[in-house]
PDB file of N, CA and C in Angstrom:
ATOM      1  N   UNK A   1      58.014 -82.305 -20.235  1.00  0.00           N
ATOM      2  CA  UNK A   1      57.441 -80.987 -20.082  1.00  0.00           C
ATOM      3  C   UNK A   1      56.360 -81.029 -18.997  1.00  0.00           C
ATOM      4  N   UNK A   2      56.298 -79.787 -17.975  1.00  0.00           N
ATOM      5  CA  UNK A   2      55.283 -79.730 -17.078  1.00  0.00           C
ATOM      6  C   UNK A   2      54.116 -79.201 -17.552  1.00  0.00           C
ATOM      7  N   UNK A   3      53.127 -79.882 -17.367  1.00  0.00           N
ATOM      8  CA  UNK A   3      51.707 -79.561 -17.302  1.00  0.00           C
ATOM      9  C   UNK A   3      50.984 -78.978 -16.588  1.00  0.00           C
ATOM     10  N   UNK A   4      51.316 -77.523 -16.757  1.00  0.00           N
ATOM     11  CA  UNK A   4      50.794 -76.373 -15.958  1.00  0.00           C
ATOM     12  C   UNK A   4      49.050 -76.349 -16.076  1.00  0.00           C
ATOM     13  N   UNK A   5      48.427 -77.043 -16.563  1.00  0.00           N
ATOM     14  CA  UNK A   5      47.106 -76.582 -17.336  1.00  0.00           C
ATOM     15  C   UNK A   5      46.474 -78.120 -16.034  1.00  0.00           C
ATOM     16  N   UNK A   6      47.456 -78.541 -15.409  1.00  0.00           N
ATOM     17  CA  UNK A   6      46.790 -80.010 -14.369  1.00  0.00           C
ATOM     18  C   UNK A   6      46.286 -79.366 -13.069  1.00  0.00           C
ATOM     19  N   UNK A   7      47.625 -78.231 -12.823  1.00  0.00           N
ATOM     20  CA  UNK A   7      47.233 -77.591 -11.220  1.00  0.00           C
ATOM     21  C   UNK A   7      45.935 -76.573 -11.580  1.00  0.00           C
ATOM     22  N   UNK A   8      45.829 -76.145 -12.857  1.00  0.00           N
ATOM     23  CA  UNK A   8      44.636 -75.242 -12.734  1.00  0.00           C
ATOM     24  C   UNK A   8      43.158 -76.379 -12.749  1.00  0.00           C
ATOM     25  N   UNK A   9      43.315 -76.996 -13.254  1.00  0.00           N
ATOM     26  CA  UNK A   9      42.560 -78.369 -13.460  1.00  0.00           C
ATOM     27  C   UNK A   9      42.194 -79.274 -11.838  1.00  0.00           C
ATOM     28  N   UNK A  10      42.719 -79.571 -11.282  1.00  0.00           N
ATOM     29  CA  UNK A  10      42.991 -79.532  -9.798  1.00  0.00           C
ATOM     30  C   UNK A  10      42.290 -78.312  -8.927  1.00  0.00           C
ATOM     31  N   UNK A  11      42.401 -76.969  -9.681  1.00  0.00           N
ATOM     32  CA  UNK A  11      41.664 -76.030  -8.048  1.00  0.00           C
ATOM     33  C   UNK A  11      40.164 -76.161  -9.237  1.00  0.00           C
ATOM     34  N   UNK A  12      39.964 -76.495 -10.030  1.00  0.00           N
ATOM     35  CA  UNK A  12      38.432 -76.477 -11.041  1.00  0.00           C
ATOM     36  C   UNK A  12      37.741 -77.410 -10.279  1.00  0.00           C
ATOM     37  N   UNK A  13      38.764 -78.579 -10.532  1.00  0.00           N
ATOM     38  CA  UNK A  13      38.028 -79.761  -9.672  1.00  0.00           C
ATOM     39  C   UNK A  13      37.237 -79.598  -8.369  1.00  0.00           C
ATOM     40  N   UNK A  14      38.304 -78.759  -7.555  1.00  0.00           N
ATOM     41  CA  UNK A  14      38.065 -78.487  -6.157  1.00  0.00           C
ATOM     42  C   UNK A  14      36.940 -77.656  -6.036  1.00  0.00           C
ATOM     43  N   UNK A  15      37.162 -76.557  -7.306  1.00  0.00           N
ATOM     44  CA  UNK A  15      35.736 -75.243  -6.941  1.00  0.00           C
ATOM     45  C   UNK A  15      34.242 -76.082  -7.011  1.00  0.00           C
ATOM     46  N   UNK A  16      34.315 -77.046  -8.066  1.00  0.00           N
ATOM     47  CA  UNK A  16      33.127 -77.454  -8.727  1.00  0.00           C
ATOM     48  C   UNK A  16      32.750 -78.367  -7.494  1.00  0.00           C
ATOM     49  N   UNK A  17      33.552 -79.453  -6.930  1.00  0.00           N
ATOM     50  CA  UNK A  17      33.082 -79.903  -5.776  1.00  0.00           C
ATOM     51  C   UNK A  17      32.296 -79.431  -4.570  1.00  0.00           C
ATOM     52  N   UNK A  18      33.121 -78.296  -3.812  1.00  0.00           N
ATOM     53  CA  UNK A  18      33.283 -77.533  -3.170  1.00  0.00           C
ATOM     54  C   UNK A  18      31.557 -76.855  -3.626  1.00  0.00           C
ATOM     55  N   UNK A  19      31.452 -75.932  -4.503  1.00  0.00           N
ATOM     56  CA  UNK A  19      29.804 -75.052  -4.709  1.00  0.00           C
ATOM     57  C   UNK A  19      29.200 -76.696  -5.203  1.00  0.00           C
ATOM     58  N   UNK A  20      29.395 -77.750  -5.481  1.00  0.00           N
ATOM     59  CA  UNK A  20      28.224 -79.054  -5.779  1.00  0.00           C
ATOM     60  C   UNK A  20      27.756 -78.522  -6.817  1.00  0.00           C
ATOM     61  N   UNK A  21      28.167 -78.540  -7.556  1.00  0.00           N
ATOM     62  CA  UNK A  21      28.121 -77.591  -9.080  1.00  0.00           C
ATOM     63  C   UNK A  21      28.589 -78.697 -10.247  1.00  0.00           C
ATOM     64  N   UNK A  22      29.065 -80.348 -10.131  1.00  0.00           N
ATOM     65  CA  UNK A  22      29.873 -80.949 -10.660  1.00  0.00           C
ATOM     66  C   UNK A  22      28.867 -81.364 -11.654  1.00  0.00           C
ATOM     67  N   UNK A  23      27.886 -81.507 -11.654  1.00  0.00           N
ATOM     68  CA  UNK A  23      26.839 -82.274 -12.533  1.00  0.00           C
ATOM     69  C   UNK A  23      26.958 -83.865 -12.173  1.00  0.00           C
ATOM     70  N   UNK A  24      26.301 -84.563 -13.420  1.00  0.00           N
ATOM     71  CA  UNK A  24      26.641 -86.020 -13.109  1.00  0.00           C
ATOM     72  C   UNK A  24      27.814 -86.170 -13.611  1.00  0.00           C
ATOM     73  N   UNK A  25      28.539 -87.390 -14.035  1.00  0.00           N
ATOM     74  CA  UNK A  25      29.854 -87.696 -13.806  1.00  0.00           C
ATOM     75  C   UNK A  25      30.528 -87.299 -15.882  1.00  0.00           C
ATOM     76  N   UNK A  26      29.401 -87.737 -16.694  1.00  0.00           N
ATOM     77  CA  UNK A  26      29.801 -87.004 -17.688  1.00  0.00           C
ATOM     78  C   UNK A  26      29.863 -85.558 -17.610  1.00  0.00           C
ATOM     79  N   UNK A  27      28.948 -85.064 -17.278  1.00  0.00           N
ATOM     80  CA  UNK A  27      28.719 -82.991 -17.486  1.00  0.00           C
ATOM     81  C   UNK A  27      30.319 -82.828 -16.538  1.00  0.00           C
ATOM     82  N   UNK A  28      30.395 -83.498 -15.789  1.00  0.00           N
ATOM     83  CA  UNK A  28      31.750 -83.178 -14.672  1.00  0.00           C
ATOM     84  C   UNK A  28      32.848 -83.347 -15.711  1.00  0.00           C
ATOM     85  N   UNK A  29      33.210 -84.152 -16.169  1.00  0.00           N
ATOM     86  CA  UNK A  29      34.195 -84.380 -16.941  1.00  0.00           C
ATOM     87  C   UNK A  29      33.924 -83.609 -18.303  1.00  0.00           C
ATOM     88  N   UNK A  30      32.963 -83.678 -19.201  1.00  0.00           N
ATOM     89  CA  UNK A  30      32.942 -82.510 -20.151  1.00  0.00           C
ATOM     90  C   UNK A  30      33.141 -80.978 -19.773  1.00  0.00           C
ATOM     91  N   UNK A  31      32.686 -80.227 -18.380  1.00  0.00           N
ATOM     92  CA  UNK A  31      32.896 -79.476 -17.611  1.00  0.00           C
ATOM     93  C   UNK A  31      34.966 -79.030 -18.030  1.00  0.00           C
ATOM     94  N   UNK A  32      35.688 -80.358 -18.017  1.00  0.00           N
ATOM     95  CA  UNK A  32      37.303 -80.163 -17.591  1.00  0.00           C
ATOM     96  C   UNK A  32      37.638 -80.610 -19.080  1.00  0.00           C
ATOM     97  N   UNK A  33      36.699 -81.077 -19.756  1.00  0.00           N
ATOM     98  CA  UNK A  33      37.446 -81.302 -21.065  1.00  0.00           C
ATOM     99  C   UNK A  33      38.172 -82.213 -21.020  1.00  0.00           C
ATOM    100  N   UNK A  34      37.585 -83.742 -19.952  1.00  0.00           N
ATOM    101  CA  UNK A  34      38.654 -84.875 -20.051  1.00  0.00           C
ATOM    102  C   UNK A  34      37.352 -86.164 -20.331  1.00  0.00           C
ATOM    103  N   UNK A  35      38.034 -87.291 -20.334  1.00  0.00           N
ATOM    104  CA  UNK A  35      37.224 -88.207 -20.374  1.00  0.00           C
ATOM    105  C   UNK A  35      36.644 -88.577 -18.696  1.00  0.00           C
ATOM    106  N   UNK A  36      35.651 -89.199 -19.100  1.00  0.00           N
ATOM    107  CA  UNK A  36      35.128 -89.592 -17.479  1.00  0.00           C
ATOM    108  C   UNK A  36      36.140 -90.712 -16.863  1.00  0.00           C
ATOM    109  N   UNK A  37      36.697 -91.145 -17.793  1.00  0.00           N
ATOM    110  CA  UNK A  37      37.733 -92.288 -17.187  1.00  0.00           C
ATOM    111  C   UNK A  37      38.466 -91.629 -16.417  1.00  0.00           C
ATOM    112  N   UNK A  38      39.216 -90.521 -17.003  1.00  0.00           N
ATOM    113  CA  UNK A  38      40.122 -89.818 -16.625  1.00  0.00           C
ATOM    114  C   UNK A  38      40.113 -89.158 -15.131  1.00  0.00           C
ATOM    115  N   UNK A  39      38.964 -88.967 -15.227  1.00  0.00           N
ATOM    116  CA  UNK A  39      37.894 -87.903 -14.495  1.00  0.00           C
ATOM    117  C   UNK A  39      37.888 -88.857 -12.872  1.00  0.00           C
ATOM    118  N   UNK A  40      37.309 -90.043 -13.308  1.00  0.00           N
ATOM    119  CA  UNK A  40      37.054 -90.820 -12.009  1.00  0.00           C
ATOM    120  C   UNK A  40      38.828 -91.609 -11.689  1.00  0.00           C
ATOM    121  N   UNK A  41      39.769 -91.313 -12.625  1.00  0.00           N
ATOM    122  CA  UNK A  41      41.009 -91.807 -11.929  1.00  0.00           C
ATOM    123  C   UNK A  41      41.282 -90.483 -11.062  1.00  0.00           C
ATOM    124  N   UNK A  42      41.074 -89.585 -11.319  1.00  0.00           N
ATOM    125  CA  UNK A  42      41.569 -87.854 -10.585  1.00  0.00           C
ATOM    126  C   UNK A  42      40.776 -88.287  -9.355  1.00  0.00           C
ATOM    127  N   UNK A  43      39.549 -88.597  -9.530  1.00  0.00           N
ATOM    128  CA  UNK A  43      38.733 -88.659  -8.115  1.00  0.00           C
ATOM    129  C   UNK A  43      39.514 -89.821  -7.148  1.00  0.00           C
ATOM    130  N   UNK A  44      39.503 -90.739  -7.644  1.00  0.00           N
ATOM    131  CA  UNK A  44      40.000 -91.648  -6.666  1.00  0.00           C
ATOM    132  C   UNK A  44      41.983 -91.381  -6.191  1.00  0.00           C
ATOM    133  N   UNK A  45      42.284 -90.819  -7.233  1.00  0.00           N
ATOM    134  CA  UNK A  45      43.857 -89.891  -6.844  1.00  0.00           C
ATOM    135  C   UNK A  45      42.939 -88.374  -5.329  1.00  0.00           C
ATOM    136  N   UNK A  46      42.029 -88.226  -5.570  1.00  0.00           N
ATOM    137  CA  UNK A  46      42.081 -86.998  -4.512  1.00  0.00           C
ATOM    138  C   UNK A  46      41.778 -87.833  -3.006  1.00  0.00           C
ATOM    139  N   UNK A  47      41.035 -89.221  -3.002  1.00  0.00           N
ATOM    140  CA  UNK A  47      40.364 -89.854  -2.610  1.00  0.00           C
ATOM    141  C   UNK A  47      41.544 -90.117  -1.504  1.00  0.00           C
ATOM    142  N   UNK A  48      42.475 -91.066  -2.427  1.00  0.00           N
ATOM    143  CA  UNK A  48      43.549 -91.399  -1.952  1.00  0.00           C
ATOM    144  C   UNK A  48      44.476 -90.478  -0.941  1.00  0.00           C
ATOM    145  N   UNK A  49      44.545 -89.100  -1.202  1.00  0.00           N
ATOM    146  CA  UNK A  49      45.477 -87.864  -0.423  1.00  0.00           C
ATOM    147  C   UNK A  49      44.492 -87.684   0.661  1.00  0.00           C
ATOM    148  N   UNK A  50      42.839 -88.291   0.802  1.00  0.00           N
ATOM    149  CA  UNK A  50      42.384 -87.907   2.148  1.00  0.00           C
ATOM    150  C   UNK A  50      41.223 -87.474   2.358  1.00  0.00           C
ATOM    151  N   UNK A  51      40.708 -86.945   0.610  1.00  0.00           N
ATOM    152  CA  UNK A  51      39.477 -86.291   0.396  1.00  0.00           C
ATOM    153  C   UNK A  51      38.398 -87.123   0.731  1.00  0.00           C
ATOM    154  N   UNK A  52      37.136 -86.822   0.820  1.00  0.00           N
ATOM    155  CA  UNK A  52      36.131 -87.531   1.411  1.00  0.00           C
ATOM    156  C   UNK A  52      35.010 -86.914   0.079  1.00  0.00           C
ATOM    157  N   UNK A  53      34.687 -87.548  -0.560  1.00  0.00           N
ATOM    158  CA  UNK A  53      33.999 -87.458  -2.116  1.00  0.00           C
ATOM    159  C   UNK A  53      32.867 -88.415  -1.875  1.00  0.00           C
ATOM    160  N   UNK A  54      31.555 -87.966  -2.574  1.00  0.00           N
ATOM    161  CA  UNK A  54      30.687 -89.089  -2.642  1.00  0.00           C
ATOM    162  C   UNK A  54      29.816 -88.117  -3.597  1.00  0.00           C
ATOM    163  N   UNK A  55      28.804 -89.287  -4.246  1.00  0.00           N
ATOM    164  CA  UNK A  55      27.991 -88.283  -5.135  1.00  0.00           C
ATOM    165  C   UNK A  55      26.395 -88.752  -5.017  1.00  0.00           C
ATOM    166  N   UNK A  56      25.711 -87.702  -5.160  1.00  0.00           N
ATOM    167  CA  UNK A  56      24.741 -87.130  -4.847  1.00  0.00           C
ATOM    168  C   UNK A  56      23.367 -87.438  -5.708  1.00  0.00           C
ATOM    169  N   UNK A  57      22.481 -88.238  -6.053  1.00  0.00           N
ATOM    170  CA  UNK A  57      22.152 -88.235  -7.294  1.00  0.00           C
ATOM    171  C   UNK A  57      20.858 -87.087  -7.195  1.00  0.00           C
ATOM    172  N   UNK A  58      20.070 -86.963  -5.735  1.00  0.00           N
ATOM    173  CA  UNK A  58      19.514 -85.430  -5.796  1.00  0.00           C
ATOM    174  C   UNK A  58      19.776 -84.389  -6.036  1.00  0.00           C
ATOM    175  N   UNK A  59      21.516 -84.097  -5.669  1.00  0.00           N
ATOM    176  CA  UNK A  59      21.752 -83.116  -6.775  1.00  0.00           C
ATOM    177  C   UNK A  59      22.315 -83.257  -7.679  1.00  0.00           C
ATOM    178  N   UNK A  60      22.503 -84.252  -8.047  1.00  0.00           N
ATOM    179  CA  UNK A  60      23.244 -84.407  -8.784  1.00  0.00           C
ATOM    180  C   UNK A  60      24.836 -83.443  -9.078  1.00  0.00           C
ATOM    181  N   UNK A  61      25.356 -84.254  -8.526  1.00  0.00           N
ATOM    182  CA  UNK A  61      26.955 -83.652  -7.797  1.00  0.00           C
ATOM    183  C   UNK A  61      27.606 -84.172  -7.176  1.00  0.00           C
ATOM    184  N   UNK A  62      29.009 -84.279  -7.370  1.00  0.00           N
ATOM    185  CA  UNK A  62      29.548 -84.737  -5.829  1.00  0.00           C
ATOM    186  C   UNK A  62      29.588 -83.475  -5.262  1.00  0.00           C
ATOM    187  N   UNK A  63      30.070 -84.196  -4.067  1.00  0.00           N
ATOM    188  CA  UNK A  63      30.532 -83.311  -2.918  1.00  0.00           C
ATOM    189  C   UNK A  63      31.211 -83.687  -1.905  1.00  0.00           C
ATOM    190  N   UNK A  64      32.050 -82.831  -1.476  1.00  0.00           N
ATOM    191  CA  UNK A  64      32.578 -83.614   0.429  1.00  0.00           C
ATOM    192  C   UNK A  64      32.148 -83.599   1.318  1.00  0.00           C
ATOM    193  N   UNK A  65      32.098 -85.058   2.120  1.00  0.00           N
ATOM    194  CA  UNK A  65      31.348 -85.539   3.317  1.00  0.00           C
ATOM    195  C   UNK A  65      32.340 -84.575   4.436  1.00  0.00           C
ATOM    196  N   UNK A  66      33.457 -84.077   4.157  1.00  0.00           N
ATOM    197  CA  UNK A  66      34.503 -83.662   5.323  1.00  0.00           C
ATOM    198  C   UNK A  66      34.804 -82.725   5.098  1.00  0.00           C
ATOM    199  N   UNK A  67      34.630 -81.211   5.434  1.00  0.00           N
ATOM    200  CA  UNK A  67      35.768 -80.311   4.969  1.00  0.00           C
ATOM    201  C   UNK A  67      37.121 -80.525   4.790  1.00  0.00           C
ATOM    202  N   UNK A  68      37.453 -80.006   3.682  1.00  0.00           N
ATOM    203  CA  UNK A  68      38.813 -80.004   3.342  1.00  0.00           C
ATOM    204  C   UNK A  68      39.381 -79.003   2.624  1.00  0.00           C
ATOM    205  N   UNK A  69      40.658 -78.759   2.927  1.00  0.00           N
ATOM    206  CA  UNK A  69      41.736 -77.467   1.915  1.00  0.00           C
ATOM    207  C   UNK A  69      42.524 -77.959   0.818  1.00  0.00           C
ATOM    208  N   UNK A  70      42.355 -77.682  -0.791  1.00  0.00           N
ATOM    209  CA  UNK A  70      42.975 -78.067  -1.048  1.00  0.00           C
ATOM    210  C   UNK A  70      43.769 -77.218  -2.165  1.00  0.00           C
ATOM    211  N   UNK A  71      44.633 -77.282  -2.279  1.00  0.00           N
ATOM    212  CA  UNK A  71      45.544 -75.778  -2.929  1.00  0.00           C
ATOM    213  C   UNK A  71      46.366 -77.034  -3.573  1.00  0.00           C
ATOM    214  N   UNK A  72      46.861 -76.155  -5.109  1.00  0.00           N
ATOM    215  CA  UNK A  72      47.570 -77.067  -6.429  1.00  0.00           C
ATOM    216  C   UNK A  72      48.006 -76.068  -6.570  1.00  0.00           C
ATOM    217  N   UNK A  73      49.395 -75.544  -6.578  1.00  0.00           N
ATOM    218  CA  UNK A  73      50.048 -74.397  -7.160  1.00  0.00           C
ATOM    219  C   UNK A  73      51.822 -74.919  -7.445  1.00  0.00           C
ATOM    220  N   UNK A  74      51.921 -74.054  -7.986  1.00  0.00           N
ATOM    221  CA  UNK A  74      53.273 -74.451  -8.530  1.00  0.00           C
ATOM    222  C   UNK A  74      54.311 -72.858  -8.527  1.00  0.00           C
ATOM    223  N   UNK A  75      55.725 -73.055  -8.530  1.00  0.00           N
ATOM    224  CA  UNK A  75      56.302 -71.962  -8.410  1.00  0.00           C
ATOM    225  C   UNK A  75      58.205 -72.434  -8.962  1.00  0.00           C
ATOM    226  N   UNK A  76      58.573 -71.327  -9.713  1.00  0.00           N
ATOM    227  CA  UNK A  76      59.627 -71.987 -10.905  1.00  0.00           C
ATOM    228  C   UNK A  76      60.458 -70.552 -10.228  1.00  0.00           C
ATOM    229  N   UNK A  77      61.463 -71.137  -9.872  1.00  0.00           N
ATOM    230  CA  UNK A  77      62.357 -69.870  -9.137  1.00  0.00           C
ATOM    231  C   UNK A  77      63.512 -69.718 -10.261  1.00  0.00           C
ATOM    232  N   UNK A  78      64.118 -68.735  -9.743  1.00  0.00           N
ATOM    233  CA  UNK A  78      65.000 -67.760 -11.271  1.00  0.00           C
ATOM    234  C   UNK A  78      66.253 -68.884 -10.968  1.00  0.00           C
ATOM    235  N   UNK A  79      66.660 -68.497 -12.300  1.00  0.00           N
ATOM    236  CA  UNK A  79      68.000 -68.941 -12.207  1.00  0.00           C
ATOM    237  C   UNK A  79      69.296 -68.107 -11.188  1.00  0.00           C
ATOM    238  N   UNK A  80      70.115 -68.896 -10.518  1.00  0.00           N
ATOM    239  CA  UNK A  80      70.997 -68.034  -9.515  1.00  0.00           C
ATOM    240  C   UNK A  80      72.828 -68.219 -10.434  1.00  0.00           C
ATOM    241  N   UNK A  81      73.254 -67.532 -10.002  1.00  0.00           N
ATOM    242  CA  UNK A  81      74.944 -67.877 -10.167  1.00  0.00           C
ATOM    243  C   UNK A  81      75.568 -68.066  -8.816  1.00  0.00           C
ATOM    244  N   UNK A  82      76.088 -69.255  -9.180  1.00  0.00           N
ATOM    245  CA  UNK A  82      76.601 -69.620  -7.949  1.00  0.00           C
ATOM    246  C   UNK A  82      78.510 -69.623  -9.075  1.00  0.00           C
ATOM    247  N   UNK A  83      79.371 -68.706  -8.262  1.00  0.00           N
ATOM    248  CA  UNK A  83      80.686 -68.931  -8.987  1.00  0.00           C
ATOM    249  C   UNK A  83      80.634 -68.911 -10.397  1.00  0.00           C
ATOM    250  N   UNK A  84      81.416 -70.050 -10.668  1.00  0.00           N
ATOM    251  CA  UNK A  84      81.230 -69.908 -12.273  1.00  0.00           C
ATOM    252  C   UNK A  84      80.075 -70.760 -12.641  1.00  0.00           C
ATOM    253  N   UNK A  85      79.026 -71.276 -12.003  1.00  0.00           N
ATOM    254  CA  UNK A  85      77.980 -72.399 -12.533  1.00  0.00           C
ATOM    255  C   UNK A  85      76.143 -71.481 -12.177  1.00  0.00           C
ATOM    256  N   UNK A  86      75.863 -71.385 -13.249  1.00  0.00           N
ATOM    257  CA  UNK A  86      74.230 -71.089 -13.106  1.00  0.00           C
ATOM    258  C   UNK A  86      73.812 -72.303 -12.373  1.00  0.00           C
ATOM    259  N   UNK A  87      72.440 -71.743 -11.698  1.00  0.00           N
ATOM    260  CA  UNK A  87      72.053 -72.790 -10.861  1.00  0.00           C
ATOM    261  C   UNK A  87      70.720 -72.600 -11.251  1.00  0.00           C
ATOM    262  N   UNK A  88      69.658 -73.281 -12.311  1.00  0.00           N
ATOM    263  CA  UNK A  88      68.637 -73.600 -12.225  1.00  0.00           C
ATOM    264  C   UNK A  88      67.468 -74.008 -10.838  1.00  0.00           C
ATOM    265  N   UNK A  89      66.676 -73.464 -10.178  1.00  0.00           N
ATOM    266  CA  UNK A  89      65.786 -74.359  -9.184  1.00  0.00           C
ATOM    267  C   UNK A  89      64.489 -74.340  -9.474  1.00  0.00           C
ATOM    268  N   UNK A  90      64.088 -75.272  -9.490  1.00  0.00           N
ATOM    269  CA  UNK A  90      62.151 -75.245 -10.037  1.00  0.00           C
ATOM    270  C   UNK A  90      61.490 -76.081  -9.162  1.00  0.00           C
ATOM    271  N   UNK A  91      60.830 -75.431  -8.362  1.00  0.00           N
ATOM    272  CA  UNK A  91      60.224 -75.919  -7.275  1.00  0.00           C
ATOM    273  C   UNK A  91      58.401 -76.697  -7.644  1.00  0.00           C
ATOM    274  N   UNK A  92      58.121 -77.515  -7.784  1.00  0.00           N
ATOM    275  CA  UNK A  92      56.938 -78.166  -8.072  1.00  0.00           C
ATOM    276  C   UNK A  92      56.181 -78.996  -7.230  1.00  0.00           C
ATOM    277  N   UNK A  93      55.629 -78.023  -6.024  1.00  0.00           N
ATOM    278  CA  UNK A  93      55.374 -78.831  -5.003  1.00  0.00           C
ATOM    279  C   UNK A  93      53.907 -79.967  -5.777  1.00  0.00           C
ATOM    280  N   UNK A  94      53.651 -81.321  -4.927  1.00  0.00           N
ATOM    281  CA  UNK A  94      52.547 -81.782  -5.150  1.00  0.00           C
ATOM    282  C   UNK A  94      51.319 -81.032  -4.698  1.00  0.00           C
ATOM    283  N   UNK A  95      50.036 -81.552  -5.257  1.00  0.00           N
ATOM    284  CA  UNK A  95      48.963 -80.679  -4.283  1.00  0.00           C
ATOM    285  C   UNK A  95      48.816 -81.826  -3.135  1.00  0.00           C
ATOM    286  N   UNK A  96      48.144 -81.412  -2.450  1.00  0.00           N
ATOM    287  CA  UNK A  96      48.006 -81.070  -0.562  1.00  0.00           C
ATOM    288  C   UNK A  96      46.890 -81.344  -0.328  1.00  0.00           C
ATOM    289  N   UNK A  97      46.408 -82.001   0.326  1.00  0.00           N
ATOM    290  CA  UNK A  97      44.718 -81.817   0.672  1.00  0.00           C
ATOM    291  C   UNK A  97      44.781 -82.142   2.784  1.00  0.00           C
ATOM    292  N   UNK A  98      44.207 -80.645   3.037  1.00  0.00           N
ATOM    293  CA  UNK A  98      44.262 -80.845   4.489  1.00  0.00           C
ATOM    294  C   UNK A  98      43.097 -80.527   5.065  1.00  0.00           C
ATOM    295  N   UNK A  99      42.706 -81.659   5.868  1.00  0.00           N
ATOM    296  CA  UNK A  99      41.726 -81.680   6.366  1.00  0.00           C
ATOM    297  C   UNK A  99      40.906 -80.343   7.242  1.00  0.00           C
ATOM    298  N   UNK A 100      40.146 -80.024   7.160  1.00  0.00           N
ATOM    299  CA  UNK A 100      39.706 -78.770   8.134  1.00  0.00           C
ATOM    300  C   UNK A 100      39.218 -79.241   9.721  1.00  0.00           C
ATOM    301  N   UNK A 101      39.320 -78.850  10.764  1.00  0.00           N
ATOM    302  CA  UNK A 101      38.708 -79.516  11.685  1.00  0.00           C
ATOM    303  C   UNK A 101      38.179 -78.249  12.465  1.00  0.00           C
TER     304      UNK A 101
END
């Protein structure tokens, strides 16, 4: 089963980064309702696609050293008839992170 509740989880991540709004690394993760483990594997997964993350202890926050775009969406297309065979397509792109320059 897909976990629609990850891509909304993903643009949270991004908003809270993005305004430096994350708190320290527990309030960040109580913030998403995950563990901080969890929390700092997501970071180093965004890390990995390109993001530029570091944290802040004056404000306590991360934030990005780089602008970046990053969009998590998902889109489940209808079923088609093709002849005599339905044709299911469910499109689930990954999220994206593109650099701004």
């Amino acid at each position: 089963m897909i976990d629609f509740k990850a891509f909304d989880r993903i643009n949270k991540i991004n908003q809270l980064i993005k305004n430096k709004s994350t708190g320290n690394p527990k309030e960040f993760a109580n913030k998403l309702n995950i563990s901080k483990s969890i929390l700092f594997l997501i970071l180093k997964d965004f890390r990995a696609m390109g993001a530029h993350i570091k944290y802040c202890n004056e404000l306590r926050s991360y934030f990005y050293t780089k602008p970046v775009e990053i969009k998590a969406s998902y889109s489940i297309k209808k079923k088609k008839k093709k002849g005599n065979k339905t044709v299911t397509k469910t499109v689930l792109p990954a999220p994206k992170i593109k650099k701004i320059t």
